[in-house]
Protein backbone atom coordinates (compact mmCIF):
# COMPACT_ATOMS: atom_id res chain seq x y z
CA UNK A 1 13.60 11.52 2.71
CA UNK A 2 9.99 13.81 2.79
CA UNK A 3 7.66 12.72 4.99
CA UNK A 4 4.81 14.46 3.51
CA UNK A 5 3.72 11.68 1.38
CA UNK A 6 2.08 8.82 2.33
CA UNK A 7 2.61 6.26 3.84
CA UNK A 8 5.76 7.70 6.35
CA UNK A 9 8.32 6.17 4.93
CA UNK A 10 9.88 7.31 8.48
CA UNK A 11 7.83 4.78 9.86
CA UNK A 12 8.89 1.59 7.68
CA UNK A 13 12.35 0.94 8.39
CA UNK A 14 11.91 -2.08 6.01
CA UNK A 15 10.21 -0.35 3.30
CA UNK A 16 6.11 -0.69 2.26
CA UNK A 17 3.77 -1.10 -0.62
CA UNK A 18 1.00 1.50 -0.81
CA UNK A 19 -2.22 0.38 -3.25
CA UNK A 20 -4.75 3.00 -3.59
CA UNK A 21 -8.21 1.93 -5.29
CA UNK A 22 -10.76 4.53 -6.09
CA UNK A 23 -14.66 4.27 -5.50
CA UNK A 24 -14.60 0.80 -2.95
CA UNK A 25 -14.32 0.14 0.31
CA UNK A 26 -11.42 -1.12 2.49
CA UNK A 27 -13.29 -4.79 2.81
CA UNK A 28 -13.52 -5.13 -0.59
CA UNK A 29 -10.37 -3.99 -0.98
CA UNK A 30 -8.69 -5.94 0.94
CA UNK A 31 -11.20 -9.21 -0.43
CA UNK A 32 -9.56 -8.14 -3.94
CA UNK A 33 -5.98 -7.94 -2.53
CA UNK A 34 -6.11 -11.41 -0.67
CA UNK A 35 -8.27 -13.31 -3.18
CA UNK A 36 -10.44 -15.31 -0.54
CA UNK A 37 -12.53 -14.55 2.43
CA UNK A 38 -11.45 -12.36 4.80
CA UNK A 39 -11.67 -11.98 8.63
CA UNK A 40 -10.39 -8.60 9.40
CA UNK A 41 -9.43 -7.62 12.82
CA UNK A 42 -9.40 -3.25 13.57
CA UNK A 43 -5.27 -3.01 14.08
CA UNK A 44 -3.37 0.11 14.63
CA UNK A 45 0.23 -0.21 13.17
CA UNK A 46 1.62 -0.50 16.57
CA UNK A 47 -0.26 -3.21 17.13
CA UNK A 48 0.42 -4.64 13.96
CA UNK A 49 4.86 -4.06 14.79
CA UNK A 50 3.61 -6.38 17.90
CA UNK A 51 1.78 -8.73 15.85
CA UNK A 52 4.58 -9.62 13.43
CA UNK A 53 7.38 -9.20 16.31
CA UNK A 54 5.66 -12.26 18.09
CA UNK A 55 3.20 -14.08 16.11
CA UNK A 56 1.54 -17.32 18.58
CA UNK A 57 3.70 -15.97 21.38
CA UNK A 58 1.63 -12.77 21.84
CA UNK A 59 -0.64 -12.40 24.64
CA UNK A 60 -2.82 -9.78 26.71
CA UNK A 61 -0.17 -8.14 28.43
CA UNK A 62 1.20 -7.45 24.58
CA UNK A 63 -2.07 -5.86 23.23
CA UNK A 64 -4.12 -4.89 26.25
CA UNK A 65 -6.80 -3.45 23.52
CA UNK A 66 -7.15 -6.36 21.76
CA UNK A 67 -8.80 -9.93 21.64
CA UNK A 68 -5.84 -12.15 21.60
CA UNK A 69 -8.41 -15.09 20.29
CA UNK A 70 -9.72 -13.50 17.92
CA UNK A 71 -6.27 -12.55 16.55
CA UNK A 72 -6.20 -16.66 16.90
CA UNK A 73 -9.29 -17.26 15.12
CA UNK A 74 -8.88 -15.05 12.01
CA UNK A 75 -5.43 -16.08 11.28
CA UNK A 76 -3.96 -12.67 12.19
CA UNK A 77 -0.53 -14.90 13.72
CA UNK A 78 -0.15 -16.96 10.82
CA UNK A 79 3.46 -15.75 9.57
CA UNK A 80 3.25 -17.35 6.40
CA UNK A 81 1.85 -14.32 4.64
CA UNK A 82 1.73 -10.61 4.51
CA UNK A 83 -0.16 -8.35 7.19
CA UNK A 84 -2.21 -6.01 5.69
CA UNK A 85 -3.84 -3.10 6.66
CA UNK A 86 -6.68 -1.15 4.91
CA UNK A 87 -8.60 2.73 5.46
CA UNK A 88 -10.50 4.90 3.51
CA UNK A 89 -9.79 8.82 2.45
CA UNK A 90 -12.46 10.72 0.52
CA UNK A 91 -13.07 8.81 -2.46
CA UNK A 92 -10.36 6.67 -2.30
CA UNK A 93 -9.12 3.34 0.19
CA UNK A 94 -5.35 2.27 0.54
CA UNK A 95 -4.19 -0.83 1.61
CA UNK A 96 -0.41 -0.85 3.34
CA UNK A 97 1.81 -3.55 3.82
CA UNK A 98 5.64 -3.59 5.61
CA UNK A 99 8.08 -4.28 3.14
CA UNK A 100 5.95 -4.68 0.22
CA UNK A 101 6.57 -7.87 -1.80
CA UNK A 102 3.00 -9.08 -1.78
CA UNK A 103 0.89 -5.84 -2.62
CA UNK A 104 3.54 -4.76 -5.31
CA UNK A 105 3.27 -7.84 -7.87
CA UNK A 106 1.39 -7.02 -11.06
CA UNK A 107 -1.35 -9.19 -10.60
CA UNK A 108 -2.40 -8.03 -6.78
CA UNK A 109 -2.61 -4.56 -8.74
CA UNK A 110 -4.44 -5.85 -11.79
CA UNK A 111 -6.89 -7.33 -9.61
CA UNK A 112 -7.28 -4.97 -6.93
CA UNK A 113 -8.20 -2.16 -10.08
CA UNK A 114 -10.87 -4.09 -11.97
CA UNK A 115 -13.92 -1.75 -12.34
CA UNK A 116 -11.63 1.59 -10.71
CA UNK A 117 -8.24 2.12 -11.46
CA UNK A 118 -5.64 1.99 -8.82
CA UNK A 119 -2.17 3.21 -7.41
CA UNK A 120 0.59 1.75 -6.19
CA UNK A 121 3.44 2.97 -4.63
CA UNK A 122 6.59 0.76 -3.48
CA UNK A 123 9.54 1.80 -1.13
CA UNK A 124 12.08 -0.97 -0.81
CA UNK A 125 14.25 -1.20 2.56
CA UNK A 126 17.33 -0.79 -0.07
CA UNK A 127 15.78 2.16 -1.17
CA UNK A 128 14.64 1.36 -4.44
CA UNK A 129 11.39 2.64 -5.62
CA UNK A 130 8.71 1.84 -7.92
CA UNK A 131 5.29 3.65 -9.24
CA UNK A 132 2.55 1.69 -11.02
CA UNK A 133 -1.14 2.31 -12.37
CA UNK A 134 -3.64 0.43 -13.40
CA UNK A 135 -7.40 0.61 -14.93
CA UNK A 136 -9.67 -2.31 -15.16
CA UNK A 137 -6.77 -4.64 -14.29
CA UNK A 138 -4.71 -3.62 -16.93
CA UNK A 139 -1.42 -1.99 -15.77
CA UNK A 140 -0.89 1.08 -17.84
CA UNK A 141 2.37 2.62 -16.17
CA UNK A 142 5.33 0.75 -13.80
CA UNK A 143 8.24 2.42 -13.73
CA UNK A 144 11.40 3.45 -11.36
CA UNK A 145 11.14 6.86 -10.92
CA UNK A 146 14.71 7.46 -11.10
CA UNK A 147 14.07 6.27 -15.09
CA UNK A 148 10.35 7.19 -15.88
CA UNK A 149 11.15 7.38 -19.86
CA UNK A 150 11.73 3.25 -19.12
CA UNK A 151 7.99 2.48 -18.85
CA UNK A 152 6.94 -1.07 -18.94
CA UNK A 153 2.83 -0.45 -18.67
CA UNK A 154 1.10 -1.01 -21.71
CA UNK A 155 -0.32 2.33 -22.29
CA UNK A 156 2.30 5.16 -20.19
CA UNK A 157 1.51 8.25 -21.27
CA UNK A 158 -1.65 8.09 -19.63
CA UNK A 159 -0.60 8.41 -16.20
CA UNK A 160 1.64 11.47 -17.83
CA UNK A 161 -1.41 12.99 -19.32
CA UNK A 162 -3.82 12.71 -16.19
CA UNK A 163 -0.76 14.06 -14.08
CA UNK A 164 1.96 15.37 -15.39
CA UNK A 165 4.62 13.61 -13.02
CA UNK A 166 7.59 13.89 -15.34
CA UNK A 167 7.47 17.30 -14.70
CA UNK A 168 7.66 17.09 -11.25
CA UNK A 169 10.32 14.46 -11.44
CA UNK A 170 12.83 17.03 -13.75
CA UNK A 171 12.08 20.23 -11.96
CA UNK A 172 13.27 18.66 -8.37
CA UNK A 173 16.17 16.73 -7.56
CA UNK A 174 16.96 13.54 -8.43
CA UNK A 175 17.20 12.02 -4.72
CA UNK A 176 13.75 13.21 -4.42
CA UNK A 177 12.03 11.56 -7.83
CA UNK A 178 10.31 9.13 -6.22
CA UNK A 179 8.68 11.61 -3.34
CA UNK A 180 8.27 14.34 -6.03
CA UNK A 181 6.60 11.98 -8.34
CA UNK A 182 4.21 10.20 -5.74
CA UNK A 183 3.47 13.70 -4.74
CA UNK A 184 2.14 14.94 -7.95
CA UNK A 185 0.25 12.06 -9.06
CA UNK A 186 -1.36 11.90 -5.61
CA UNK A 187 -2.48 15.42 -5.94
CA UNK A 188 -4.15 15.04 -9.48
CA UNK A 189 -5.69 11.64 -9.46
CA UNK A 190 -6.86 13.38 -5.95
CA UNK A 191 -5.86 9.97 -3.65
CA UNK A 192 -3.78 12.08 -1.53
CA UNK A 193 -4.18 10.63 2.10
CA UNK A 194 -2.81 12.51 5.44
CA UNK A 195 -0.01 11.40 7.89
CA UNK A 196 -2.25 11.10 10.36
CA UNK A 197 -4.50 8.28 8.89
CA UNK A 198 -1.44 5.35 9.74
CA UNK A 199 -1.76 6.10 13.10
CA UNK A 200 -5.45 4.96 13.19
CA UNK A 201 -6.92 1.61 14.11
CA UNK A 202 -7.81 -0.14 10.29
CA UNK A 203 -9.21 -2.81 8.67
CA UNK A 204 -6.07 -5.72 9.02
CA UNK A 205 -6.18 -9.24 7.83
CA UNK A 206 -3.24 -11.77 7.25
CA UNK A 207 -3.34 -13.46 3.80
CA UNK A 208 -1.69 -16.74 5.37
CA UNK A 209 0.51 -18.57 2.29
CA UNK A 210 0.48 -15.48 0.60
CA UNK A 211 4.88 -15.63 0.70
């Protein structure tokens, strides 16, 4: 599978849900996402692996760089919900999550887009795929990109028109539809983020209850 989209989907072995929301910042962002308050803590995605891997069990020795308090405090080791993690490229922010379940429901979309419009991109550990895009938290496109003529936004050609994915999809193999797709939408709605940003230390907040 490429890894010149983004997130690595090298790096997931249990899949992720990419949003990307164009013209706010990665607070607000991830505000929008979790619906409340938040208390983010500056993660890398190591430390994030370490994190999840052992929850109230983690201490210094674990994360040497971090506060293991004020992982306490903010409910970063509450397990009950997803771990998110948030940056900014150009004009655009993206919000990642392992596995995905959380970040890829319609309504964390709808709501993450009012104002902007937004892009999400899910890779399931199964290896299932799915694309969806939204304006003013109405979901115009959501489809698998092994069948984008089954569209179940309420306005698809837009995404179509603005980027002309289908093309990419039929010119490439089928294996590669969901890489070739994310790829070309990426490039025209300009939200194209490099590699190199998941390696960075991010915005990160735990949306405790959220599963």
């Amino acid at each position: 599978m490429s890894t010149s989209i983004f997130p690595n989907s090298q790096l997931y072995g249990t899949g992720y849900c990419a949003l990307f929301v164009r013209g706010i910042s990665p607070a607000e962002l991830l505000t929008r996402v979790s619906g409340r308050e938040i208390q983010p803590v500056s993660l890398t995605r190591l430390e994030v692996d370490a994190v999840k891997a052992l929850g109230e069990d983690i201490d210094e020795d674990d994360v040497p760089e971090l506060n293991v308090d004020e992982l306490h405090s903010s409910g970063m080791l509450d397990n009950s919900g997803p771990l998110l993690r948030a940056g900014t490229h150009n004009d655009w922010s993206f919000v990642i999550e392992s596995e995905g379940p959380y970040l890829a429901s319609d309504e964390i979309i709808a709501a993450a887009s009012r104002d902007t419009v937004a892009l999400s991109a899910r890779l399931s550990e199964t290896g299932s795929t799915w694309i969806s895009y939204a304006e003013n938290s109405e979901i115009l496109s959501s489809f698998d990109p092994l069948f984008p003529q089954h569209d179940h936004g309420k306005r698809p050609a837009t995404l179509e028109e603005l980027t002309g994915f289908r093309e990419a999809i039929d010119s490439g193999n089928r294996s590669e539809a969901y890489e070739n797709a994310v790829r070309k939408i990426q490039q025209e709605l300009q939200c194209a983020v490099p590699q190199e940003a998941d390696a960075a230390r991010l915005l990160a907040v735990r949306v405790a209850g959220g599963y």
